[in-house]
C-alpha atoms as a PDB file:
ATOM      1  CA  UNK A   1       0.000   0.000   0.000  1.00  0.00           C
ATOM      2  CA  UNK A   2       1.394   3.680  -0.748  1.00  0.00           C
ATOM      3  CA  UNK A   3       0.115   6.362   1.003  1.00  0.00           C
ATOM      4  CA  UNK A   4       1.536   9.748   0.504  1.00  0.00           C
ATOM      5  CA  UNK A   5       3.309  10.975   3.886  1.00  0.00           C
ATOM      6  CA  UNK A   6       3.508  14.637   2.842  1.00  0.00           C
ATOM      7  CA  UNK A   7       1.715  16.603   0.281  1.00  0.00           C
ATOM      8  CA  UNK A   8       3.183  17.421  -3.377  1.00  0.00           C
ATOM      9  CA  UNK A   9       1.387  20.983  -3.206  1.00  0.00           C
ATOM     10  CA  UNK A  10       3.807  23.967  -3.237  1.00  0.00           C
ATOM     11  CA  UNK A  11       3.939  25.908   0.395  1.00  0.00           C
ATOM     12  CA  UNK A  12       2.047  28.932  -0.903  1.00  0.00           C
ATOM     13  CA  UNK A  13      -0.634  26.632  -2.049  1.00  0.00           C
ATOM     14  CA  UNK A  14      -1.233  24.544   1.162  1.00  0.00           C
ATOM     15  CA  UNK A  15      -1.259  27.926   3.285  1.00  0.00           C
ATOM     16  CA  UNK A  16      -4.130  29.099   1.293  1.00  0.00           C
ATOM     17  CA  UNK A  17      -5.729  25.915   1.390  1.00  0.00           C
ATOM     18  CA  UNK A  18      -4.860  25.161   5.325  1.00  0.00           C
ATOM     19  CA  UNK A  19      -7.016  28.270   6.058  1.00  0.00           C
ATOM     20  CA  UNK A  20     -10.285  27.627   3.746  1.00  0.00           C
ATOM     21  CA  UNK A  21     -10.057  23.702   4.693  1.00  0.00           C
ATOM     22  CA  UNK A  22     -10.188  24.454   8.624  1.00  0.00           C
ATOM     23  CA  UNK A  23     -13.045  27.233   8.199  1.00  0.00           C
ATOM     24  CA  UNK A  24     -15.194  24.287   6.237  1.00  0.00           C
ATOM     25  CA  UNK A  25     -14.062  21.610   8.496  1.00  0.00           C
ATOM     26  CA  UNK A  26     -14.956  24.029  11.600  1.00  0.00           C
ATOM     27  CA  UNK A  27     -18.506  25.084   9.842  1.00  0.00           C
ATOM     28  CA  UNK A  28     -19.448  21.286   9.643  1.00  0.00           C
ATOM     29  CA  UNK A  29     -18.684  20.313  12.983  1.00  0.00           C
ATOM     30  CA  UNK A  30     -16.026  18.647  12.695  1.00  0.00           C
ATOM     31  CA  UNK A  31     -14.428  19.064  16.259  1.00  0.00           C
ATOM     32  CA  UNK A  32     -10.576  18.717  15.162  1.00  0.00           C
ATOM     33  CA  UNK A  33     -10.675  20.847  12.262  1.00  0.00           C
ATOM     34  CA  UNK A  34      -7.703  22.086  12.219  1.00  0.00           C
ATOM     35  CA  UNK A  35      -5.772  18.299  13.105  1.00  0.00           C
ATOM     36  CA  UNK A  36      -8.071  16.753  10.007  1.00  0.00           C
ATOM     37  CA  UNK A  37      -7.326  19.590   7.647  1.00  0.00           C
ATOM     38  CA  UNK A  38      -3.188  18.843   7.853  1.00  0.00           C
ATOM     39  CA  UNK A  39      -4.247  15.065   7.409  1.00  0.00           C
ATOM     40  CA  UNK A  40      -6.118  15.469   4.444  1.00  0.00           C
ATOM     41  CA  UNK A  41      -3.351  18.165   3.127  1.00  0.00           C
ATOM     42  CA  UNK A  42      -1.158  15.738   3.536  1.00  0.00           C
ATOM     43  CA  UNK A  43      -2.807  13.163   1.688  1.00  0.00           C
ATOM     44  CA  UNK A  44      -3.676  15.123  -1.146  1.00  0.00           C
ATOM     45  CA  UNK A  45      -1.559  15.438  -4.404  1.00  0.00           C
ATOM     46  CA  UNK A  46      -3.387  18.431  -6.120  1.00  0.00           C
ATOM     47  CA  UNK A  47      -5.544  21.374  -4.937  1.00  0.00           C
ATOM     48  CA  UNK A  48      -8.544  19.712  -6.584  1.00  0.00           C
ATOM     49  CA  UNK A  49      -7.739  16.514  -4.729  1.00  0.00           C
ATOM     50  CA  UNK A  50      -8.283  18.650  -1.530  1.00  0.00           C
ATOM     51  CA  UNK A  51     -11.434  20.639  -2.295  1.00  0.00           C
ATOM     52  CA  UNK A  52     -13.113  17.175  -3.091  1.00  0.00           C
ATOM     53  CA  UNK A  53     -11.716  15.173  -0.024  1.00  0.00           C
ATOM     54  CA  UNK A  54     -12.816  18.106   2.257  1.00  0.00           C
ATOM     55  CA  UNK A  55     -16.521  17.674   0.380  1.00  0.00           C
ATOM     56  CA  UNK A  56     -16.778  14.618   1.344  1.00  0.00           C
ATOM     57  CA  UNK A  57     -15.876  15.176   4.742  1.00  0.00           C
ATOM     58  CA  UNK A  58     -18.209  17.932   5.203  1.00  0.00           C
ATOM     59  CA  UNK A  59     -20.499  15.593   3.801  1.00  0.00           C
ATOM     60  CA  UNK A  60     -20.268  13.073   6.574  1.00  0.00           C
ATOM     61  CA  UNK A  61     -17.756  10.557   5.360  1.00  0.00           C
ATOM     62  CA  UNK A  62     -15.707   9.094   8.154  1.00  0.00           C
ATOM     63  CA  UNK A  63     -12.170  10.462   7.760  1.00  0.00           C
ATOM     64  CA  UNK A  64     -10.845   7.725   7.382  1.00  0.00           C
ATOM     65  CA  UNK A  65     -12.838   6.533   4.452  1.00  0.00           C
ATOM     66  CA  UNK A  66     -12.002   9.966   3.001  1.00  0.00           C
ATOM     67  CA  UNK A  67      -8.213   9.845   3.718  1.00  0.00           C
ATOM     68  CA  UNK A  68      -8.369   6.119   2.152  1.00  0.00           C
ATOM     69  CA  UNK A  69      -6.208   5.117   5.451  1.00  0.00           C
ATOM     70  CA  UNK A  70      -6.681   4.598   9.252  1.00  0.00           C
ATOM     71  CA  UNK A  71      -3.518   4.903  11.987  1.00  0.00           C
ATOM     72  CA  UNK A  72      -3.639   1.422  13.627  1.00  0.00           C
ATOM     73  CA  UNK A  73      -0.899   0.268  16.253  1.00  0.00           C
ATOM     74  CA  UNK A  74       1.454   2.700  14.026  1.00  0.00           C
ATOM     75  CA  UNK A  75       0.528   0.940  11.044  1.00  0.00           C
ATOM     76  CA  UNK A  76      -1.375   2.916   8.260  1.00  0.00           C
ATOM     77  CA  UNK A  77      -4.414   0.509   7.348  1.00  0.00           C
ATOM     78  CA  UNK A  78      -6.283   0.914   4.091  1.00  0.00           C
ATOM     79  CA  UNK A  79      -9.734   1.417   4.481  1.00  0.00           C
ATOM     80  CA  UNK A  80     -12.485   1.993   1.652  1.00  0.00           C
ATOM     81  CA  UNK A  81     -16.008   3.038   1.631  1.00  0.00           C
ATOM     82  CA  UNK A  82     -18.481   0.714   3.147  1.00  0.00           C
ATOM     83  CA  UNK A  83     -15.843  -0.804   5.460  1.00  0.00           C
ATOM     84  CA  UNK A  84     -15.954  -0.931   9.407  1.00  0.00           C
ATOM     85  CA  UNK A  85     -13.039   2.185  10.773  1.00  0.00           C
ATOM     86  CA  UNK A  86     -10.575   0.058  12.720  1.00  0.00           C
ATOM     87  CA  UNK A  87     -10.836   1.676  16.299  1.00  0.00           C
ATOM     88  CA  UNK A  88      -7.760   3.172  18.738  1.00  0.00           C
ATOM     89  CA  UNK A  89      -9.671   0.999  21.338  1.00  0.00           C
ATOM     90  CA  UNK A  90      -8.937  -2.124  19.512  1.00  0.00           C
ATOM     91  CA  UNK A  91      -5.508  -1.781  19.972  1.00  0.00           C
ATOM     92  CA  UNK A  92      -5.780  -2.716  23.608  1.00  0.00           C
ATOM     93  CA  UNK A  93      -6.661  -6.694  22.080  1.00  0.00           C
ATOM     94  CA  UNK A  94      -3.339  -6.179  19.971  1.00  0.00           C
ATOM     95  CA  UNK A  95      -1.834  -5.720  23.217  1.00  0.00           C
ATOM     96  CA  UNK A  96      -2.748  -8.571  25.241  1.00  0.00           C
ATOM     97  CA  UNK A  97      -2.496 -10.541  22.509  1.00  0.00           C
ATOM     98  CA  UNK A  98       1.717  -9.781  22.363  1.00  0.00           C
ATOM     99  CA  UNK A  99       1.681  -9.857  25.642  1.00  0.00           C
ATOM    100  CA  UNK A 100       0.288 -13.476  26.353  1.00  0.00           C
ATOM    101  CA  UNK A 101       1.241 -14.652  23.658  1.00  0.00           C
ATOM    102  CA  UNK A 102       4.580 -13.368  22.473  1.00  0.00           C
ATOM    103  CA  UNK A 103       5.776 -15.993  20.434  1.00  0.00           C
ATOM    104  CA  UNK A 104       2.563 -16.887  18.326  1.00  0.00           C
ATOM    105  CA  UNK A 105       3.155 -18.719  14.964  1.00  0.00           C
ATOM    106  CA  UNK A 106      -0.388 -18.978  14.281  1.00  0.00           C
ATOM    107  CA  UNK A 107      -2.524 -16.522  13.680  1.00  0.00           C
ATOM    108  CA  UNK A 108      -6.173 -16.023  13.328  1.00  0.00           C
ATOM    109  CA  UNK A 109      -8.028 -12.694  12.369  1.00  0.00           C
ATOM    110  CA  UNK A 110     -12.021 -13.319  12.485  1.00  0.00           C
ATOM    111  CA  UNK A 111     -14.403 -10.266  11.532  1.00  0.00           C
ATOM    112  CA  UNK A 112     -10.940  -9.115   9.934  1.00  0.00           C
ATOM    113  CA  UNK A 113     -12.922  -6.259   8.337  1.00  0.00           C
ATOM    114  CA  UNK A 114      -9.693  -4.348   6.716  1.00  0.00           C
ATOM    115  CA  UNK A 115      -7.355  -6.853   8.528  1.00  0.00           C
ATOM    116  CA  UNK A 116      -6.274  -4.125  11.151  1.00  0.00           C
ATOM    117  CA  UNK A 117      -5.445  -6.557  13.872  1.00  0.00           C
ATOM    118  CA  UNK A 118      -3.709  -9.163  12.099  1.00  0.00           C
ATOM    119  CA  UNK A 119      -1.312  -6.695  10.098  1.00  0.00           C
ATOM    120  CA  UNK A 120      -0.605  -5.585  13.463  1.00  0.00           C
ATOM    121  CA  UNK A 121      -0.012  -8.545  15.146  1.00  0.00           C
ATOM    122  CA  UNK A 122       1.688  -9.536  12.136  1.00  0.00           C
ATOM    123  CA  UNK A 123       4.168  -6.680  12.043  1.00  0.00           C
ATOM    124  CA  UNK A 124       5.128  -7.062  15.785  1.00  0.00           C
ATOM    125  CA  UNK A 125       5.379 -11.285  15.813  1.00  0.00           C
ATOM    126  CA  UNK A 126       7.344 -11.360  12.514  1.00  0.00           C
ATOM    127  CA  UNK A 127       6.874 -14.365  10.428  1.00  0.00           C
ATOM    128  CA  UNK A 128       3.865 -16.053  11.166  1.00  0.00           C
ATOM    129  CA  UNK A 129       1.200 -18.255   9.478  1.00  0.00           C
ATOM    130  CA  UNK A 130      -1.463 -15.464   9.121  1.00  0.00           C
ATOM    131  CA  UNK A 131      -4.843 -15.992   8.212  1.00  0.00           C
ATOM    132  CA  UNK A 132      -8.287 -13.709   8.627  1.00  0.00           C
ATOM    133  CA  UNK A 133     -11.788 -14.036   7.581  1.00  0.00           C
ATOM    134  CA  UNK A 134     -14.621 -11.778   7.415  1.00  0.00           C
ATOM    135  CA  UNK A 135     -18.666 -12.498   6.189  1.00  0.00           C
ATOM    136  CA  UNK A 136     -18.496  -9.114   3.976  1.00  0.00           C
ATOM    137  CA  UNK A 137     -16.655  -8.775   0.313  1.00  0.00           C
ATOM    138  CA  UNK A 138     -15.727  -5.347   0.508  1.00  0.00           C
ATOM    139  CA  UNK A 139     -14.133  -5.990   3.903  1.00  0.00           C
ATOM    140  CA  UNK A 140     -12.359  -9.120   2.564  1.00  0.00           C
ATOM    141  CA  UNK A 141     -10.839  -6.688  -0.703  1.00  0.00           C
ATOM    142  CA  UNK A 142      -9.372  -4.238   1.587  1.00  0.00           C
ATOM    143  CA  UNK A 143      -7.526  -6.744   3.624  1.00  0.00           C
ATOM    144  CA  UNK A 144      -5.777  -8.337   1.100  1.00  0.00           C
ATOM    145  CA  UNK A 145      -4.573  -4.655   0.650  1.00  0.00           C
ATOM    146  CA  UNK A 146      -3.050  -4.751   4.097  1.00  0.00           C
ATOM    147  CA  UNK A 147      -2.339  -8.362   4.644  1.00  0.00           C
ATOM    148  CA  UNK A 148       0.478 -10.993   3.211  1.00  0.00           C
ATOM    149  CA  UNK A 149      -1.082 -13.958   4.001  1.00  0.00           C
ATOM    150  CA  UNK A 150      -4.549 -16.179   3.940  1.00  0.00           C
ATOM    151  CA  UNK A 151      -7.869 -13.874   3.482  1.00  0.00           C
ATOM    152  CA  UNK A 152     -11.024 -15.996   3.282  1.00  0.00           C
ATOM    153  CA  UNK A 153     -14.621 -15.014   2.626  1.00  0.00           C
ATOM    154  CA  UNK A 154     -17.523 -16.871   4.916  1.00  0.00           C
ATOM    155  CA  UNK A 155     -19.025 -17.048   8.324  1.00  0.00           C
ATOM    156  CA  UNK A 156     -16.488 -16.888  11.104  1.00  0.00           C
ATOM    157  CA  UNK A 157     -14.520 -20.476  11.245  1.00  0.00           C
ATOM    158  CA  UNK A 158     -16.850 -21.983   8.177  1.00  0.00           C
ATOM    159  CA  UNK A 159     -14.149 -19.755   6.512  1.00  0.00           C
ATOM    160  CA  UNK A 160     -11.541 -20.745   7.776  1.00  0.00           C
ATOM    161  CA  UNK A 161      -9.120 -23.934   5.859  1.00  0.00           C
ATOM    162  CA  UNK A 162      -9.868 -27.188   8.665  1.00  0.00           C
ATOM    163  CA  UNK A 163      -5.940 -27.804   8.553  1.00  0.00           C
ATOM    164  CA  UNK A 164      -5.819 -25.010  11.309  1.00  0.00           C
ATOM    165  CA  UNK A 165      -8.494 -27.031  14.095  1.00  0.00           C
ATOM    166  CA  UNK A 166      -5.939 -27.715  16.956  1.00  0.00           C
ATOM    167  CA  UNK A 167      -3.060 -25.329  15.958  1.00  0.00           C
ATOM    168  CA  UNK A 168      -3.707 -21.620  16.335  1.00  0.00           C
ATOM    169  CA  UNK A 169      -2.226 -19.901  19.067  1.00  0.00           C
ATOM    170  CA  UNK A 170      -3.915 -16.245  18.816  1.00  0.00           C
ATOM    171  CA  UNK A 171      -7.197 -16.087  17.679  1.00  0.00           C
ATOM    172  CA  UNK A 172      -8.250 -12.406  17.944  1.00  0.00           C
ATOM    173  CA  UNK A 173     -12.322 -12.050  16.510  1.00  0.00           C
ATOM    174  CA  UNK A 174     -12.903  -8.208  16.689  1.00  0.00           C
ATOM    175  CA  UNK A 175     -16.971  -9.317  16.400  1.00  0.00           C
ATOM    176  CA  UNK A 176     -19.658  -7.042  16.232  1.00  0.00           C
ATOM    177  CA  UNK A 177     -20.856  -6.575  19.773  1.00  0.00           C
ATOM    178  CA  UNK A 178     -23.604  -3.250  19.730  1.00  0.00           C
ATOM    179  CA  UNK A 179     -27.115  -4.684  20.309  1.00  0.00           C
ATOM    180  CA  UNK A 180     -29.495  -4.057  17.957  1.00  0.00           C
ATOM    181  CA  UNK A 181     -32.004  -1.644  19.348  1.00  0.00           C
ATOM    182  CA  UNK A 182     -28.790   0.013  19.807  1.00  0.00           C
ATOM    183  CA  UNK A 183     -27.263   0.496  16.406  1.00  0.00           C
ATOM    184  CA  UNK A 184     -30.187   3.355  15.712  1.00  0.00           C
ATOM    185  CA  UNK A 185     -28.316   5.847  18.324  1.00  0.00           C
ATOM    186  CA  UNK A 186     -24.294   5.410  16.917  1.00  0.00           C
ATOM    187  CA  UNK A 187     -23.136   8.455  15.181  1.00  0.00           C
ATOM    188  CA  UNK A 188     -24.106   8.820  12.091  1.00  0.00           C
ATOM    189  CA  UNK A 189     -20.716   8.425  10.401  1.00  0.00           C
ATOM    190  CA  UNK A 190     -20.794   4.375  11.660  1.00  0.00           C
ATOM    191  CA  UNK A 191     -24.621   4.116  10.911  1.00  0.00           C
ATOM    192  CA  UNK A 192     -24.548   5.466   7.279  1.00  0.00           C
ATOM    193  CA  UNK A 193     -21.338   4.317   5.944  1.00  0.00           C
ATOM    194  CA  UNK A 194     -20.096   1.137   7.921  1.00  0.00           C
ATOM    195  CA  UNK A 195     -21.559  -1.744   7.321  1.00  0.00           C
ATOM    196  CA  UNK A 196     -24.242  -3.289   9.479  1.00  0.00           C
ATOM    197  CA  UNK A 197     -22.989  -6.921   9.699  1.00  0.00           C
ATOM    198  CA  UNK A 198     -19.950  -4.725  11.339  1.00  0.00           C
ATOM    199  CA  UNK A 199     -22.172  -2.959  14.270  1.00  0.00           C
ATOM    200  CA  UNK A 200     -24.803  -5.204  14.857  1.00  0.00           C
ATOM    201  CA  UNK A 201     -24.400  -8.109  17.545  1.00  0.00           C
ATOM    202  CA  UNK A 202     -27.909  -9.335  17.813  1.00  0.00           C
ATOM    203  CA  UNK A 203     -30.692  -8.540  21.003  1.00  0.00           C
ATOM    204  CA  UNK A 204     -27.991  -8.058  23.762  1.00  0.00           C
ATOM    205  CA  UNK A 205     -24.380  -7.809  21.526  1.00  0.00           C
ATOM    206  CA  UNK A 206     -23.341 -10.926  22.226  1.00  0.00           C
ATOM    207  CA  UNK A 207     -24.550 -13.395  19.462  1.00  0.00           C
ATOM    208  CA  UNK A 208     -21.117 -13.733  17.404  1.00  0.00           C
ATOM    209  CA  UNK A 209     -19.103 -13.637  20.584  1.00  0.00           C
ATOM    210  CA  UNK A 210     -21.041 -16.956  22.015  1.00  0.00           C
ATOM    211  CA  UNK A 211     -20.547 -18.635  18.617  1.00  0.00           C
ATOM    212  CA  UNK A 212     -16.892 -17.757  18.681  1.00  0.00           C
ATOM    213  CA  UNK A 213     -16.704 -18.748  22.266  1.00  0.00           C
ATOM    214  CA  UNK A 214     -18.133 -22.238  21.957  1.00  0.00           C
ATOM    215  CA  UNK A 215     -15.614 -23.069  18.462  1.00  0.00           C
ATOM    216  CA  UNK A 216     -12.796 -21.741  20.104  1.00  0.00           C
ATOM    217  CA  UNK A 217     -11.627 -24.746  21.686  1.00  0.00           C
ATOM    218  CA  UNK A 218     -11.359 -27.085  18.578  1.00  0.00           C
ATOM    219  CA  UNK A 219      -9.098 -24.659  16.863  1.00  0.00           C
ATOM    220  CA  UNK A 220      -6.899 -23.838  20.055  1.00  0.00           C
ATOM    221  CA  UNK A 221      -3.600 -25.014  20.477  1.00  0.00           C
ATOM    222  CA  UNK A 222      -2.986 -26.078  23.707  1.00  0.00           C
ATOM    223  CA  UNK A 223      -1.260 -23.029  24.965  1.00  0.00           C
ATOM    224  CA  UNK A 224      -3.195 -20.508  22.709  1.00  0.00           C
ATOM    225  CA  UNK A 225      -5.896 -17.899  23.366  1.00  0.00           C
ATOM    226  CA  UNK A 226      -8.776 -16.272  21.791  1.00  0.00           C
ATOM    227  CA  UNK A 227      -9.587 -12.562  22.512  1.00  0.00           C
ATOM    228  CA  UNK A 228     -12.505 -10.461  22.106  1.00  0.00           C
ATOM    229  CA  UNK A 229     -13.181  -7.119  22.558  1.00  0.00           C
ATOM    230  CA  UNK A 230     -16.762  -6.325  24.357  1.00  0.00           C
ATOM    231  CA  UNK A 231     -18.503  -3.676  26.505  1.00  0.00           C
ATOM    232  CA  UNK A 232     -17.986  -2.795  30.147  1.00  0.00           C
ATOM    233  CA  UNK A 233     -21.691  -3.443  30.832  1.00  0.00           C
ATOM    234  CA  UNK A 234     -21.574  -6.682  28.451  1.00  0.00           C
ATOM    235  CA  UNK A 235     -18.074  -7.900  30.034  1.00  0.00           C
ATOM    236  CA  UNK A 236     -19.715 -10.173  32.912  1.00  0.00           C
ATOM    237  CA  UNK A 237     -21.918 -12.146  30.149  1.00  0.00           C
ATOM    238  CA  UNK A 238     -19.176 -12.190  27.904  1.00  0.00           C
ATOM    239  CA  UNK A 239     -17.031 -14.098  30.473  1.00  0.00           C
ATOM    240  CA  UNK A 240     -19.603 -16.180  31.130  1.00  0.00           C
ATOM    241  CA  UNK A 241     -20.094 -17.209  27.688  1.00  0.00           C
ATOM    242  CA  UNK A 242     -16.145 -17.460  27.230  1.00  0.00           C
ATOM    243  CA  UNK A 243     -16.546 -19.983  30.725  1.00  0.00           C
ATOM    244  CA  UNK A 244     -19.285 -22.049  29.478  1.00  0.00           C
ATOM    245  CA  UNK A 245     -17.524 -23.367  26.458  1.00  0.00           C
ATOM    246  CA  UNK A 246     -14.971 -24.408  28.531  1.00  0.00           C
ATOM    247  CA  UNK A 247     -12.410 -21.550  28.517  1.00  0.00           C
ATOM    248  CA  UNK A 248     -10.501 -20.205  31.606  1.00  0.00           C
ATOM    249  CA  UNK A 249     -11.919 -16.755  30.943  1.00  0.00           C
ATOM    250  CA  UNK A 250      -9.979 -13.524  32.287  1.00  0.00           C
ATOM    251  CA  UNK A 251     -11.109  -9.746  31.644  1.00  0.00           C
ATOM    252  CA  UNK A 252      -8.543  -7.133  30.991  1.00  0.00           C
ATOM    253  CA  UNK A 253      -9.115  -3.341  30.692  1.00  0.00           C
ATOM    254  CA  UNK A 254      -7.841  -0.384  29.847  1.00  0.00           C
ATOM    255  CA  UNK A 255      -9.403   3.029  31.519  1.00  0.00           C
ATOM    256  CA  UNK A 256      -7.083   4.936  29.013  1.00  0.00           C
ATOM    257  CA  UNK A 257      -8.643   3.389  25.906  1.00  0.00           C
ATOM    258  CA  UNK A 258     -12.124   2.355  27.274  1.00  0.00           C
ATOM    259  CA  UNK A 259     -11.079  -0.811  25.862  1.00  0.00           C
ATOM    260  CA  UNK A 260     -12.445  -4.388  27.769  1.00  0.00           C
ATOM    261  CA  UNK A 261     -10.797  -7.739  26.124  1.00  0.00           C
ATOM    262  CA  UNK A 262     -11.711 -10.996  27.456  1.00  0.00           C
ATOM    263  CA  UNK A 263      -9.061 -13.919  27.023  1.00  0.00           C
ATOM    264  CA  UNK A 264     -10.275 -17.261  27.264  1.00  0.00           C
ATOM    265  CA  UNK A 265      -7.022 -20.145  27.258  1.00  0.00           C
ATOM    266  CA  UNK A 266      -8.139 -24.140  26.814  1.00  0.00           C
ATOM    267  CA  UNK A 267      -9.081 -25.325  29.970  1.00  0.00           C
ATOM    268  CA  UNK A 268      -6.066 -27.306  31.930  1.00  0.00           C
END
């Protein structure tokens, strides 16, 4: 992937733009005009490039989507239209992943969406047998943009190549965990342009996560761990479901991050 880390416009140019891009940025709302408009300025290759990239993001594109890129545990992820914004939060999984599991050689990405988490993971393990899945298309197109290894499109593990039952030793599933009477009141910049199979975790959040939880086990190895990312208010359930499949469930936060990752290991 090539994203441009500095603009190509001239200095005089990009202090006339800087000015006009803030004042539109700032007259849509958008709280961190002034952070957004050197991001997109430095994105852009032509003043017309800016003028339509600041359109868009006055009209209510996610940044990100208009930038074409996301800052992921300093990694710059590509990210298209119609795919789910990897999160700052999320890097708290990426974390505790490392950290329990520091010398993974198998790797599993589920709800990969642009593959944020296993490039990351990825980058910081070094060679490893990689391999993510996601239910949505679009979302499996962008990560073979980020990723070098396996992408697969299907349903969680039905996606997944049955050579890897019994051998992976971080499974990270990023799943969709907002309930659905929920979804209605995100902001509109995850409701209108991220895809729904991304947000929506059934009646109480947690359907994916329970289906996740109960696999698990048969694709384990014996020392490795699944994470999942969840709610404060959904953590005790989540554990729960993590302990009734038969997982020695922990919960790990970060106040920093708002971040809550449960870890569930193979029992014994």
């Amino acid at each position: 992937m090539h994203v441009p880390s500095s603009s190509a416009l001239r200095p005089r140019t990009v202090d006339a733009l800087r000015a006009r891009t803030v004042d539109a940025l700032r007259a849509a709302g958008c709280v961190f005009a002034e952070d957004e408009a050197e991001l997109i300025l430095a994105t852009a290759r032509t003043p017309d490039e800016v003028t339509a990239m600041v359109d868009r993001r006055v009209a209510g594109l996610p940044l990100e989507h208009v930038l074409g890129w996301a800052e992921f545990h300093g990694l710059r992820i590509a990210v298209e239209p119609g795919v789910f914004v990897p999160r700052r939060r999320t890097e708290f999984l990426v974390g505790q992943a490392l950290a329990r599991v520091p010398r993974a050689a198998v790797v599993v990405d589920l709800c990969c969406g642009s593959g944020a988490v296993g490039a990351a993971l990825a980058a910081a393990l070094g060679p490893v047998e990689l391999h993510a899945a996601d239910i949505d298309p679009a979302a499996v197109r962008c990560a073979r943009r980020n990723l070098t290894g396996h992408v697969h499109t299907g349903d969680l593990f039905a996606a997944l190549p049955d050579g890897l039952r019994g051998r992976v030793d971080v499974l990270a599933a990023n799943v969709p965990y907002v309930p659905t009477g929920e979804v209605a009141l995100l902001p509109a910049e995850a409701r209108e342009h991220e895809p729904l199979t991304a947000l929506d975790g059934g009646a109480d959040g947690l359907d994916l996560l329970r289906r996740v939880a109960a696999a698990a086990p048969d694709w384990l190895a014996p020392t490795g761990c699944l994470f999942v990312e969840t709610s404060e208010r959904q953590a005790p359930a989540a554990v729960e479901a993590f302990t009734r499949a038969g997982l020695t469930a922990s919960l790990v936060e970060s106040e920093e991050l708002s971040a809550h990752v449960v870890i569930g290991a193979r029992a014994g």
